[in-house]
C-alpha atoms as a PDB file:
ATOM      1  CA  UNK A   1       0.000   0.000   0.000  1.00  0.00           C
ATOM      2  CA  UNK A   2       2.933   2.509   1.001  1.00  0.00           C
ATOM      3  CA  UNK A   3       4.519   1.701  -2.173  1.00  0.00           C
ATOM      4  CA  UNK A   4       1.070   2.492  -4.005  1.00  0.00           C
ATOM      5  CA  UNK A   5       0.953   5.901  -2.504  1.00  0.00           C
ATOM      6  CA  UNK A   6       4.191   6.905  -3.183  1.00  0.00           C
ATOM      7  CA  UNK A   7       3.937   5.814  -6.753  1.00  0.00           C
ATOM      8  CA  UNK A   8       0.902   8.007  -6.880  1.00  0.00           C
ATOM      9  CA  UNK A   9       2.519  11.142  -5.068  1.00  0.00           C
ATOM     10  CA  UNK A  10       6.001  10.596  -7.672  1.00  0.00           C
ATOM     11  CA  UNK A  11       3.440  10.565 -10.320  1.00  0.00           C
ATOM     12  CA  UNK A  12       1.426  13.699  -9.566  1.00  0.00           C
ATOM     13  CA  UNK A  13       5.038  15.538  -8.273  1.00  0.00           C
ATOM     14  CA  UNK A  14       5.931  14.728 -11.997  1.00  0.00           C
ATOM     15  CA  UNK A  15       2.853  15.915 -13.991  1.00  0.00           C
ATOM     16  CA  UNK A  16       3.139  19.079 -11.946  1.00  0.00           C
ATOM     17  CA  UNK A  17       6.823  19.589 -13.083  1.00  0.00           C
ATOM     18  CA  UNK A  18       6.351  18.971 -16.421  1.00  0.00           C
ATOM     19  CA  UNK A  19       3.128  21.144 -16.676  1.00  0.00           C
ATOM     20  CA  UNK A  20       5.827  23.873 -14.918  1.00  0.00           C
ATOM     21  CA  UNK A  21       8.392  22.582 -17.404  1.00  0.00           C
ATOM     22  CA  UNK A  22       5.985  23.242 -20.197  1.00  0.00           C
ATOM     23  CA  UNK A  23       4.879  26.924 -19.087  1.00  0.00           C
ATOM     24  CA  UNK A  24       2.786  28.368 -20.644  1.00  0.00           C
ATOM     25  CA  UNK A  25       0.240  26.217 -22.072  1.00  0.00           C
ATOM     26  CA  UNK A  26      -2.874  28.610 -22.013  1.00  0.00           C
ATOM     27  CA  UNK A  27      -3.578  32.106 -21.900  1.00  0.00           C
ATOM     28  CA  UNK A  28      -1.908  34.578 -19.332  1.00  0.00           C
ATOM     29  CA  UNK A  29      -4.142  37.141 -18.280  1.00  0.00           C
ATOM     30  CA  UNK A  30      -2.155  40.965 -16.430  1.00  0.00           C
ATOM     31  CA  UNK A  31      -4.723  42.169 -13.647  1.00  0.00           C
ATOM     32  CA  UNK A  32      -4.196  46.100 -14.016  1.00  0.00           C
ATOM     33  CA  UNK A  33      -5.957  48.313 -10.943  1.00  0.00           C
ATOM     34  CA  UNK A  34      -6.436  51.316 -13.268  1.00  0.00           C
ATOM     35  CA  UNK A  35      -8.991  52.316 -15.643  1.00  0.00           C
ATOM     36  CA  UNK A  36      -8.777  52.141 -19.475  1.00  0.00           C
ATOM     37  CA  UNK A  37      -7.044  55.176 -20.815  1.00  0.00           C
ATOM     38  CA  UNK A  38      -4.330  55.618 -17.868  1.00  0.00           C
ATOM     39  CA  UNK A  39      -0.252  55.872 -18.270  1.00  0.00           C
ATOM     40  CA  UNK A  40      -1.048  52.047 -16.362  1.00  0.00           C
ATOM     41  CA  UNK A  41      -3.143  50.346 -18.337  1.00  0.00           C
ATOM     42  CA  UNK A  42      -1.801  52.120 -21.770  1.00  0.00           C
ATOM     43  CA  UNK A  43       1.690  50.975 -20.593  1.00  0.00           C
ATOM     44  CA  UNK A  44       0.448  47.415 -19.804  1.00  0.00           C
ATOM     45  CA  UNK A  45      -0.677  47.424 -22.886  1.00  0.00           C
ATOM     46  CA  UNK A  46       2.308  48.214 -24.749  1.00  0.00           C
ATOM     47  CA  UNK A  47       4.153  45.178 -23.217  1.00  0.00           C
ATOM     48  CA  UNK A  48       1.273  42.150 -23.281  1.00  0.00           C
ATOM     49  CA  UNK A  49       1.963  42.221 -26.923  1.00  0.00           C
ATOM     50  CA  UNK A  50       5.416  41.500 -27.334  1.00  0.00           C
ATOM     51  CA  UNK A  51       4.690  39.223 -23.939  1.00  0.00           C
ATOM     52  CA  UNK A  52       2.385  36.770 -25.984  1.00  0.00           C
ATOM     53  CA  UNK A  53       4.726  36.675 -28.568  1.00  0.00           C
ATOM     54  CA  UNK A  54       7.703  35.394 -26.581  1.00  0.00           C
ATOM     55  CA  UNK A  55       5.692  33.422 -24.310  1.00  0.00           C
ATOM     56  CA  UNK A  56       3.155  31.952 -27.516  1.00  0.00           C
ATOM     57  CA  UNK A  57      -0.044  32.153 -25.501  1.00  0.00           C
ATOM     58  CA  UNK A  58      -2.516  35.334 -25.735  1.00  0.00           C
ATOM     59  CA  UNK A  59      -2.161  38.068 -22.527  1.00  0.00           C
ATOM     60  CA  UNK A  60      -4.950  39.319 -21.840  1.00  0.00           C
ATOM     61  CA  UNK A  61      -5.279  42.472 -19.652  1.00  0.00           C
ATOM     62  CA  UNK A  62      -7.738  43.000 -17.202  1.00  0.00           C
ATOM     63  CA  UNK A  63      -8.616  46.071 -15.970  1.00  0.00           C
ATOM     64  CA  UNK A  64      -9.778  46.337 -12.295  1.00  0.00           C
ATOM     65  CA  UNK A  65      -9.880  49.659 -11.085  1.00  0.00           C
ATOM     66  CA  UNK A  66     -11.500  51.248  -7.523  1.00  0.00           C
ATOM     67  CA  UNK A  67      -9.990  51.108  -3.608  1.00  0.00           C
ATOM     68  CA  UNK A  68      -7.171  52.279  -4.953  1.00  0.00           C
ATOM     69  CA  UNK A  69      -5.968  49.317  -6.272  1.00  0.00           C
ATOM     70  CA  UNK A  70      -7.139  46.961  -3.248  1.00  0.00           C
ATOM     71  CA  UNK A  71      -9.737  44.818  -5.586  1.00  0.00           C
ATOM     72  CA  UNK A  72      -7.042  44.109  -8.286  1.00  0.00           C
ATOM     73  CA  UNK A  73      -4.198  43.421  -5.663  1.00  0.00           C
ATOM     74  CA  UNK A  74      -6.575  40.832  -3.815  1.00  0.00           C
ATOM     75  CA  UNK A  75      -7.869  39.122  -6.704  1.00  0.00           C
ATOM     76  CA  UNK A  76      -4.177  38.214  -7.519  1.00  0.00           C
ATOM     77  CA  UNK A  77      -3.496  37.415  -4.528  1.00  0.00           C
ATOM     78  CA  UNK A  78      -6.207  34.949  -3.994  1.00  0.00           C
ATOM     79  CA  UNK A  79      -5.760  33.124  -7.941  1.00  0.00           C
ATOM     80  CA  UNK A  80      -3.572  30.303  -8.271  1.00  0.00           C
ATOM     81  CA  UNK A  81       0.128  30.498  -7.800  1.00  0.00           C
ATOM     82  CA  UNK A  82       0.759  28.957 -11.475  1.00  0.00           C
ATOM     83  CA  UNK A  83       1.871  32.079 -13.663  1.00  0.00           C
ATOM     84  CA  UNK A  84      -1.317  32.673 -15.608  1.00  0.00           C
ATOM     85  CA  UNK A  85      -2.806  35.567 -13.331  1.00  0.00           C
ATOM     86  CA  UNK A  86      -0.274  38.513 -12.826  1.00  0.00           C
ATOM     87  CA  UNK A  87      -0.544  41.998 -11.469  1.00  0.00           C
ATOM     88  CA  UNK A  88       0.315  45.346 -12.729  1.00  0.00           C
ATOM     89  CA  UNK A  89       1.365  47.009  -9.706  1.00  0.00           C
ATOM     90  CA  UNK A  90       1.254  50.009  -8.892  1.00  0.00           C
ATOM     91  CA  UNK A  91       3.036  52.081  -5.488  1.00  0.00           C
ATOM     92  CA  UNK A  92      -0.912  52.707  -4.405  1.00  0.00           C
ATOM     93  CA  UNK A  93      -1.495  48.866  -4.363  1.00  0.00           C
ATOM     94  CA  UNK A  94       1.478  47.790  -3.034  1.00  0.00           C
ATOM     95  CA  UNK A  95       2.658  50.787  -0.474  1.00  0.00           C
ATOM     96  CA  UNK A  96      -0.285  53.093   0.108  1.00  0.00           C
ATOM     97  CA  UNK A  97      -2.588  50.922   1.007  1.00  0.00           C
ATOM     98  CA  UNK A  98      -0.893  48.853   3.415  1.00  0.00           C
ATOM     99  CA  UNK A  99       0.636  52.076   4.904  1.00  0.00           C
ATOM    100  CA  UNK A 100      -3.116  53.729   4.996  1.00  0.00           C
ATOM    101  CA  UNK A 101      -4.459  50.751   6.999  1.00  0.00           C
ATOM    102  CA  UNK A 102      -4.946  50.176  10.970  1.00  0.00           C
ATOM    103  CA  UNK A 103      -5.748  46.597   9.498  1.00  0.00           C
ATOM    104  CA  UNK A 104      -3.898  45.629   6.011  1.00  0.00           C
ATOM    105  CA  UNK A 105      -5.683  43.206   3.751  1.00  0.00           C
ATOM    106  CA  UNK A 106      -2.709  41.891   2.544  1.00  0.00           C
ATOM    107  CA  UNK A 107       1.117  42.104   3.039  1.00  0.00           C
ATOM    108  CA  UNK A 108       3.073  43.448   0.012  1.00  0.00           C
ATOM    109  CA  UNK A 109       6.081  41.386   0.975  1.00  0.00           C
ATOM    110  CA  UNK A 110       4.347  38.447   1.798  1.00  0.00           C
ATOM    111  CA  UNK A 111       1.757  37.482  -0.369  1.00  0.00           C
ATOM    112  CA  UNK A 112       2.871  37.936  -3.500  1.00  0.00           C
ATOM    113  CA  UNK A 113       6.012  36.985  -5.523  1.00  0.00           C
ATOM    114  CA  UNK A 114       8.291  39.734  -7.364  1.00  0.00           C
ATOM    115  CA  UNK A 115       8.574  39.141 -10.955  1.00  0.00           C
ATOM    116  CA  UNK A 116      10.422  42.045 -12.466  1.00  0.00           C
ATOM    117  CA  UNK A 117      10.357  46.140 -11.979  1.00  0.00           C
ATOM    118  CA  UNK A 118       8.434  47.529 -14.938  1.00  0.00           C
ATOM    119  CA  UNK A 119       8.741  51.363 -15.194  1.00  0.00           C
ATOM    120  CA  UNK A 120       8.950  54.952 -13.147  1.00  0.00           C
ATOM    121  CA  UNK A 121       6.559  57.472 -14.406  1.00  0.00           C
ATOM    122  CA  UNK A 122       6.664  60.894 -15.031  1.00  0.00           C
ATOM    123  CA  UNK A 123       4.150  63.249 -13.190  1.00  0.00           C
ATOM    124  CA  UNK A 124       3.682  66.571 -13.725  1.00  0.00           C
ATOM    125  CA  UNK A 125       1.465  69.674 -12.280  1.00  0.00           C
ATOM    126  CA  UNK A 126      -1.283  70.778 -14.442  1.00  0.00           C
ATOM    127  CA  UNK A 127      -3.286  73.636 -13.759  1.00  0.00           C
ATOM    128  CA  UNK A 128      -6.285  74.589 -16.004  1.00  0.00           C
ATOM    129  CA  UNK A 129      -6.338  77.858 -17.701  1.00  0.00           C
ATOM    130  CA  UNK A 130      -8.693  79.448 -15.552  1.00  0.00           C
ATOM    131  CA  UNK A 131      -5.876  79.577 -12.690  1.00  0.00           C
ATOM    132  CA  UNK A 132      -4.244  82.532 -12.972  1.00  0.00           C
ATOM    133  CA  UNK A 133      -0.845  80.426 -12.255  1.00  0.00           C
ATOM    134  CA  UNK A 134       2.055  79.944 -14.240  1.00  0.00           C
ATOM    135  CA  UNK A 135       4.297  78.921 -12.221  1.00  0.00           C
ATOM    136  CA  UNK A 136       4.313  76.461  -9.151  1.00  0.00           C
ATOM    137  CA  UNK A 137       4.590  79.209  -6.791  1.00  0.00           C
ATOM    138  CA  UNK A 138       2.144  81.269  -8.540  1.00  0.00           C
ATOM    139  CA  UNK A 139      -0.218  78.420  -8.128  1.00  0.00           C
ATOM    140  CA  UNK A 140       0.588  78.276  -4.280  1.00  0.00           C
ATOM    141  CA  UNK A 141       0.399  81.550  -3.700  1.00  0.00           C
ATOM    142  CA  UNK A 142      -2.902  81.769  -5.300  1.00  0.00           C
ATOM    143  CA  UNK A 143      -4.036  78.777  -3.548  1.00  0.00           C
ATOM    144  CA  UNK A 144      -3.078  80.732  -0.185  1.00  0.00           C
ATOM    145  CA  UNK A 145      -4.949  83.533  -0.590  1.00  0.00           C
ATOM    146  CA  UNK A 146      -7.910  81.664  -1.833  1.00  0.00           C
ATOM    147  CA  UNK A 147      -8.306  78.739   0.155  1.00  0.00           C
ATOM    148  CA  UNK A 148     -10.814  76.136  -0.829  1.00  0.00           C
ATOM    149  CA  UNK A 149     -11.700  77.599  -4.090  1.00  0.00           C
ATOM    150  CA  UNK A 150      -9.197  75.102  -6.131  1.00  0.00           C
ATOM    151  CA  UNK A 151     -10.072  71.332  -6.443  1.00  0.00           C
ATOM    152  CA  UNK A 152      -7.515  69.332  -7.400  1.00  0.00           C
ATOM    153  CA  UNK A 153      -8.435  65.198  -9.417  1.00  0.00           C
ATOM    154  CA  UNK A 154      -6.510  62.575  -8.267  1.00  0.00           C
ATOM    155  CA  UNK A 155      -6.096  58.826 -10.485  1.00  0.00           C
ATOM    156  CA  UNK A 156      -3.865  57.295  -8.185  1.00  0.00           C
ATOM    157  CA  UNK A 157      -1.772  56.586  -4.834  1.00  0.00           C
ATOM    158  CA  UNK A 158       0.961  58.463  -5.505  1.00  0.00           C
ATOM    159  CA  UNK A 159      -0.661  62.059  -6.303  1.00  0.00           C
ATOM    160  CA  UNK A 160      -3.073  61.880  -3.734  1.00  0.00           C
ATOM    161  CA  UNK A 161      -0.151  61.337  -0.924  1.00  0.00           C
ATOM    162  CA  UNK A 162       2.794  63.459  -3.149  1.00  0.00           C
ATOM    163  CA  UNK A 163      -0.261  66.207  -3.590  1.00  0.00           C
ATOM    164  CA  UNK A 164      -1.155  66.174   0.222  1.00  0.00           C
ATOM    165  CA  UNK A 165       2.870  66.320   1.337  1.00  0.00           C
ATOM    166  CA  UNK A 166       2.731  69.252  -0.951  1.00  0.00           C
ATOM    167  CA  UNK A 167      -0.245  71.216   0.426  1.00  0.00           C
ATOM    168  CA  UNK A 168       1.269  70.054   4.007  1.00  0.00           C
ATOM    169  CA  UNK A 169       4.581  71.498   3.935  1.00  0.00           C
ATOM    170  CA  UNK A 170       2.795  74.712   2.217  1.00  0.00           C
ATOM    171  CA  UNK A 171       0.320  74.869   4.384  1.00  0.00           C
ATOM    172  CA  UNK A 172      -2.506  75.335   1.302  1.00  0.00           C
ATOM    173  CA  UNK A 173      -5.970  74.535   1.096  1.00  0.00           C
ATOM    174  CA  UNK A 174      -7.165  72.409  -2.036  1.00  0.00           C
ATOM    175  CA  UNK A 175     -10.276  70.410  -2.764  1.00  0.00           C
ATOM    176  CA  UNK A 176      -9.291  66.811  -3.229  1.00  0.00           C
ATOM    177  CA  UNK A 177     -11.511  64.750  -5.514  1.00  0.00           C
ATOM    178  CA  UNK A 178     -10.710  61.476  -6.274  1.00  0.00           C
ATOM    179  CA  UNK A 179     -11.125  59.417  -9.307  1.00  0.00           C
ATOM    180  CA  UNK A 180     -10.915  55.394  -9.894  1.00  0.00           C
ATOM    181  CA  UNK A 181      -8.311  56.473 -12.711  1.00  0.00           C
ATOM    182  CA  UNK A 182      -6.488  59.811 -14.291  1.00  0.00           C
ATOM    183  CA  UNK A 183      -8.730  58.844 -17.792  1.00  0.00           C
ATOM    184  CA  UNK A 184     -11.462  59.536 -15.802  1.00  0.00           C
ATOM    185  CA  UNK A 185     -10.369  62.806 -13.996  1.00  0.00           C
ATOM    186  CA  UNK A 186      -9.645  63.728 -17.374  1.00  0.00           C
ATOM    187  CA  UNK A 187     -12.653  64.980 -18.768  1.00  0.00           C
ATOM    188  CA  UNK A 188     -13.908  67.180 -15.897  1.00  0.00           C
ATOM    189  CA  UNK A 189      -9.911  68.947 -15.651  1.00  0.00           C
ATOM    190  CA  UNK A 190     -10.185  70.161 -19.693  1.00  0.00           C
ATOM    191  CA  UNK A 191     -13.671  71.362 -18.802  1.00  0.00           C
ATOM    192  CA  UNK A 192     -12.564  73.449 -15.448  1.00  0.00           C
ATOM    193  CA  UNK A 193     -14.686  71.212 -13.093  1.00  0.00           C
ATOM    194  CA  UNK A 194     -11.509  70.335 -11.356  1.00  0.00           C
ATOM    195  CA  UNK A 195      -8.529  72.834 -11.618  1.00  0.00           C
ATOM    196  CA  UNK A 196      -5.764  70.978 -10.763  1.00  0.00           C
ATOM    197  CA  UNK A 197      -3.885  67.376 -11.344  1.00  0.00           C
ATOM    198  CA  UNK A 198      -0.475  65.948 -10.305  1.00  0.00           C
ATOM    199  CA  UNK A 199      -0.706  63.381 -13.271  1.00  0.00           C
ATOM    200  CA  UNK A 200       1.080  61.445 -15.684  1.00  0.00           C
ATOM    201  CA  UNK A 201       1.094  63.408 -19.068  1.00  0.00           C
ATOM    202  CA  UNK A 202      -0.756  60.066 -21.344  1.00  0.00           C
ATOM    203  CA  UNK A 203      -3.953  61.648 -21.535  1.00  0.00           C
ATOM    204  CA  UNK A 204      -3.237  65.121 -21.412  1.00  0.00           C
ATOM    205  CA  UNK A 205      -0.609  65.897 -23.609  1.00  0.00           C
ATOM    206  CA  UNK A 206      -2.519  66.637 -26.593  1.00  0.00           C
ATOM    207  CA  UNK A 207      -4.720  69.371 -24.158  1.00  0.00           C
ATOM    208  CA  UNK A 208      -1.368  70.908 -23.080  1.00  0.00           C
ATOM    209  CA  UNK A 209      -0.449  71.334 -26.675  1.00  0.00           C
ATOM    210  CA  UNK A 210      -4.180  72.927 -27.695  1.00  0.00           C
ATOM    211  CA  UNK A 211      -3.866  75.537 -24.702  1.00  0.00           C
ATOM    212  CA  UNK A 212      -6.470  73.384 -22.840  1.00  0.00           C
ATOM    213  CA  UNK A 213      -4.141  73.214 -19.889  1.00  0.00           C
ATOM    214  CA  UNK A 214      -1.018  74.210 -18.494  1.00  0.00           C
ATOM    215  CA  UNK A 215       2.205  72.437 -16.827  1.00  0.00           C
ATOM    216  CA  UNK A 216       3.830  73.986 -13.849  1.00  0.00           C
ATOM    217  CA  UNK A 217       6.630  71.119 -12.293  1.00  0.00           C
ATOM    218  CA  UNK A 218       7.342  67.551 -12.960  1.00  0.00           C
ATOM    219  CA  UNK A 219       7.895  65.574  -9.623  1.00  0.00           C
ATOM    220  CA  UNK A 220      10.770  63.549 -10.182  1.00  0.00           C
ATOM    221  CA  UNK A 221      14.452  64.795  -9.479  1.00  0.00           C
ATOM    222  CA  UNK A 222      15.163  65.566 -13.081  1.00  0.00           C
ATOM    223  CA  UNK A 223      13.332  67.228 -16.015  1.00  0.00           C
ATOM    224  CA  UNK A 224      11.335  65.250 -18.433  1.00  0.00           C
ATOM    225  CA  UNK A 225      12.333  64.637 -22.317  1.00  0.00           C
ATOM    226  CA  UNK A 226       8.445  65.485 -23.003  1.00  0.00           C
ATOM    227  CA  UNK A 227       8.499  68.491 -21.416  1.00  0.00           C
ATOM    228  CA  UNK A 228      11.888  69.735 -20.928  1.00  0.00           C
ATOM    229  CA  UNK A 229      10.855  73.563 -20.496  1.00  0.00           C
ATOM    230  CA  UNK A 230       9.246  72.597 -17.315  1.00  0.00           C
ATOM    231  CA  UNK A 231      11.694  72.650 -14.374  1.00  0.00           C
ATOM    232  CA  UNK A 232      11.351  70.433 -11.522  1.00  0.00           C
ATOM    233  CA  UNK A 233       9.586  70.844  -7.676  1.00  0.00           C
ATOM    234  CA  UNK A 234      13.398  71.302  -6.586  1.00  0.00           C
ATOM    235  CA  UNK A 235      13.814  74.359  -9.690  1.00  0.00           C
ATOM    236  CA  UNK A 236      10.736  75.454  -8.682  1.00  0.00           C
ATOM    237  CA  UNK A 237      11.477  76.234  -4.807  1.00  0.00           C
ATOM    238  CA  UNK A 238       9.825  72.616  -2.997  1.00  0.00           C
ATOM    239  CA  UNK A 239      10.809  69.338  -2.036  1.00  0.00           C
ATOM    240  CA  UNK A 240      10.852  66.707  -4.435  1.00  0.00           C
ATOM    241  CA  UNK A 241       8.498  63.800  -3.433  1.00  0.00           C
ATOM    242  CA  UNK A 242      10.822  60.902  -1.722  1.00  0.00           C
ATOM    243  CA  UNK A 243       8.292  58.284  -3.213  1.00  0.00           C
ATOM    244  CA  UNK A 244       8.801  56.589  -6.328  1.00  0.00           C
ATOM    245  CA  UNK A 245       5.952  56.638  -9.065  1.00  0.00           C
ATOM    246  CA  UNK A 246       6.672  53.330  -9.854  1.00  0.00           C
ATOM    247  CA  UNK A 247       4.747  49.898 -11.840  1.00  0.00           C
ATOM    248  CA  UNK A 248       5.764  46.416 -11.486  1.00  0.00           C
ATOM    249  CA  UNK A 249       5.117  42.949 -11.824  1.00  0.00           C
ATOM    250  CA  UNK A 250       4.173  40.295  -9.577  1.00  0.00           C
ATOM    251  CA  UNK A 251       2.561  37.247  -8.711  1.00  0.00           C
ATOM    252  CA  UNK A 252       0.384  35.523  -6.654  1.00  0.00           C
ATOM    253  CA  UNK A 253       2.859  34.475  -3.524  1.00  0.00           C
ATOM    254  CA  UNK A 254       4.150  30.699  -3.900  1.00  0.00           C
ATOM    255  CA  UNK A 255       4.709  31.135  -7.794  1.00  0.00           C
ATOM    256  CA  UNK A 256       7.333  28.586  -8.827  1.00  0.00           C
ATOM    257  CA  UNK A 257      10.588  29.624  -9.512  1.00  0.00           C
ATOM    258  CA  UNK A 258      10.933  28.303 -12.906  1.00  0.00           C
ATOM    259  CA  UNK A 259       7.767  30.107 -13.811  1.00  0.00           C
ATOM    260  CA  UNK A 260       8.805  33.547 -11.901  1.00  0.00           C
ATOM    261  CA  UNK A 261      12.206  33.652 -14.365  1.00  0.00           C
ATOM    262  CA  UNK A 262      10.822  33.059 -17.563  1.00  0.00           C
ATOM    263  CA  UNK A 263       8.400  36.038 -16.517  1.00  0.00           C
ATOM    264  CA  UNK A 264      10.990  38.199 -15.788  1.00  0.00           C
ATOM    265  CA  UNK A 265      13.771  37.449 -18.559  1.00  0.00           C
ATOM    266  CA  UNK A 266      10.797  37.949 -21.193  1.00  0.00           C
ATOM    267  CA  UNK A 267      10.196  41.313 -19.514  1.00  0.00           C
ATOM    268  CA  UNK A 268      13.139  42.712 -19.243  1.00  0.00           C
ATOM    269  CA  UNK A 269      13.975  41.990 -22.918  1.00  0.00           C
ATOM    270  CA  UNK A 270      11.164  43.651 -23.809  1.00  0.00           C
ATOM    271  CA  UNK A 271      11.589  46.404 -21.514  1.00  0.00           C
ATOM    272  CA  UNK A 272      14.966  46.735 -23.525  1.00  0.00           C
ATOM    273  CA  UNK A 273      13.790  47.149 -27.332  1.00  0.00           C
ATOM    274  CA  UNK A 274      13.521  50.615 -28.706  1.00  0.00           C
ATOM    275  CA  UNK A 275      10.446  50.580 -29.989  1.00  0.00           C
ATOM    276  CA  UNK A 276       8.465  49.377 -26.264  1.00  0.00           C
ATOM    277  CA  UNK A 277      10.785  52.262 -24.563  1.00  0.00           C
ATOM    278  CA  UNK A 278       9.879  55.038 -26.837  1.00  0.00           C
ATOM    279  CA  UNK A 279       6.031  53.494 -26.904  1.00  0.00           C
ATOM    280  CA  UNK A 280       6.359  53.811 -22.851  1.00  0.00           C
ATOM    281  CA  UNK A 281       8.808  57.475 -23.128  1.00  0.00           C
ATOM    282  CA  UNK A 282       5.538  58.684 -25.003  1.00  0.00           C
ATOM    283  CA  UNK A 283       3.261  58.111 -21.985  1.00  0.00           C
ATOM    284  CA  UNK A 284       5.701  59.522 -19.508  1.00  0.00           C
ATOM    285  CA  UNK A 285       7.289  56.427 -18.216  1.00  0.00           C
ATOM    286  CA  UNK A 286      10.813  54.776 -18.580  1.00  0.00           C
ATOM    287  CA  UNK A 287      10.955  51.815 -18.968  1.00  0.00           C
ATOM    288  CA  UNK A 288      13.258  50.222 -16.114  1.00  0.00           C
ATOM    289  CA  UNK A 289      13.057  46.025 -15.533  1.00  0.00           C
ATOM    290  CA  UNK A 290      14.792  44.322 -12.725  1.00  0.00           C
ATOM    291  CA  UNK A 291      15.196  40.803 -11.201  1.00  0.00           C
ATOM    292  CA  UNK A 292      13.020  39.557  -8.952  1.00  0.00           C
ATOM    293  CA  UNK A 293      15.677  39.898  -6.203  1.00  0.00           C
ATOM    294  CA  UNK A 294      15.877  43.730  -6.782  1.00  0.00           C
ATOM    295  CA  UNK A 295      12.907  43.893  -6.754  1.00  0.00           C
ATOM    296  CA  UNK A 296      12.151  42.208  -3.387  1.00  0.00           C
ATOM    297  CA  UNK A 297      14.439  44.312  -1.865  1.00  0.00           C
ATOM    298  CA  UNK A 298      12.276  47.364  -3.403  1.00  0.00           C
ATOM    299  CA  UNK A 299       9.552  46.654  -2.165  1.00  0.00           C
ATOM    300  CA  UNK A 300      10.908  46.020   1.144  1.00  0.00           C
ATOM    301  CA  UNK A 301      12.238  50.140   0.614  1.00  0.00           C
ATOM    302  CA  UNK A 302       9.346  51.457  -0.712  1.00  0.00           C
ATOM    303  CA  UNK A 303       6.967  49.679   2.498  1.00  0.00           C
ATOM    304  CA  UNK A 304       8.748  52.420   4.295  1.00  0.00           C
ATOM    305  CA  UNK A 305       9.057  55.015   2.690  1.00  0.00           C
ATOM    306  CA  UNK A 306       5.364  55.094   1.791  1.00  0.00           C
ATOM    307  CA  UNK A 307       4.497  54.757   5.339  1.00  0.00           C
ATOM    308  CA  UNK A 308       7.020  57.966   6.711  1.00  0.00           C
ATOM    309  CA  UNK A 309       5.736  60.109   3.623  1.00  0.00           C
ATOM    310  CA  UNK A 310       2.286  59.468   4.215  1.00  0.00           C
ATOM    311  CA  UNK A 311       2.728  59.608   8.333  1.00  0.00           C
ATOM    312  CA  UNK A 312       4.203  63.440   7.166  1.00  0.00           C
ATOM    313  CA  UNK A 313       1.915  64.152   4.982  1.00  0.00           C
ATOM    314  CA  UNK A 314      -0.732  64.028   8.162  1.00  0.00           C
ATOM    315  CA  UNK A 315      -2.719  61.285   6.148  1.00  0.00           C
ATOM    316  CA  UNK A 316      -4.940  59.182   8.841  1.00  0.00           C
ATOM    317  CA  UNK A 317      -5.178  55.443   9.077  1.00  0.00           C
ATOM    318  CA  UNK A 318      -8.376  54.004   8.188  1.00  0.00           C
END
């Protein structure tokens, strides 16, 4: 009888390795927390192609936007550990909202397994024209003596808690209105229902250029290639945002190694070729893959310094 059972337990150990062995034999599917029109989902986009190529099985993406990326994060989290459900995460999935929690619902370095670093984004300060601002300062200023009147949209983590750090440390009064995505914010900034928007340039680019809106600072240390006439926060006379506007790759936790390396060799290639980094350079991201061991040890970095900048930022727990 023993000899039965462990005939039977060699058996299934082998048809599980080979099925690993033999990854992928069906479609991959990329759980993205944004919705359609985003730098996120556009930028997913851009890399399931060349994905199902290499891998020679469709990937499909999924949006799942809303909680701020909560419902994507914990639908990956609770799929099967086999490589066919992935996540396109984002620093509001994986940092705020562990870091904006008494009680997480998940834990970023624990239940789930790094795949590969994707790309840092580019986010700049819009203003509509109605704001008599031209400047960062100007914008302040007028914000100051005018408190409440300004609303600023939101699409994700990383301008609500870089926007609130902002008003914080100037001690300004803005609006906040939140949106399950920046397409969605979108529509009511070019029509002046919301004035303001620390957001990835995707969708908005073609308003700056018809006069629509207007771009005051980018938030990362250095100027951008897409708009290089627009200094940085640091140029403009404020602290840079320590956080990292940041996408990545993982997997549900347990993923097998075998399975977690193909991944992430087939992304980083991609991430390499010209054509996916001026695709992503035209969204306002840069491409920028990793291993899965640097990008464990990001995570681990980013945990923390989510949950000092949004402790300063005077951001309550839920």
């Amino acid at each position: 009888m023993r000899s039965i059972h462990l005939l039977a337990a060699l058996a299934c150990a082998f048809a599980v390795g080979h099925a690993q062995a033999q990854y992928p034999t069906k479609p991959i599917r990329i759980i993205v927390p944004f919705a359609a029109g985003g730098a996120g989902e556009l930028g997913t986009r851009i890399v399931a192609q060349p994905l199902s190529q290499a891998l020679g099985q469709p990937v499909i993406v999924e949006t799942r936007p809303g909680a701020d990326g909560q419902i994507a994060a914990l639908e990956t989290m609770r799929a099967t550990a086999d490589g066919y459900t992935i996540f396109a995460a984002s620093g509001g999935a994986m940092f705020a909202i562990p870091a904006l929690r008494k009680t997480s619902p998940y834990d970023p370095v624990a239940d789930f397994t790094p795949i590969s670093s994707f790309y840092t984004s580019t986010f700049f300060v819009f203003v509509h024209p109605s704001v008599p601002a031209r400047s960062l300062g100007e914008l302040i200023d007028y914000a100051r003596t005018n408190p409440g009147k300004l609303s600023y949209g939101s699409g994700n983590m990383f301008s609500i808690v870089a926007m609130a750090q902002l008003l914080q440390q100037t001690r300004t009064n803005m609006v906040h209105v939140p949106y399950k995505g920046e397409g969605p914010a979108v529509l009511d900034f070019i029509t002046g229902r919301i004035q303001v928007m620390l957001a990835t340039p995707a969708a908005l680019l073609a308003h700056l250029k018809e006069g629509k809106l207007r771009a005051l600072a980018t938030a990362l240390p250095q100027r951008s290639s897409i708009l290089p006439d627009v200094p940085t926060f640091a140029e403009a006379g404020f602290p840079e945002p320590r956080l990292v506007p940041w996408g990545g790759f993982v997997g549900p936790a347990g993923l097998p190694r075998n399975v977690t390396e193909r991944l992430s060799r087939e992304i980083n290639l991609i991430l390499k070729r010209d054509d996916v980094r001026e695709k992503l350079a035209s969204l306002g991201s840069a491409g920028r893959g990793s291993s899965p061991e640097e990008l464990a040890e990001f995570i681990k970095e980013q945990v923390v310094a989510w949950r000092q900048g949004i402790r300063e930022a005077g951001i309550p727990q839920e």
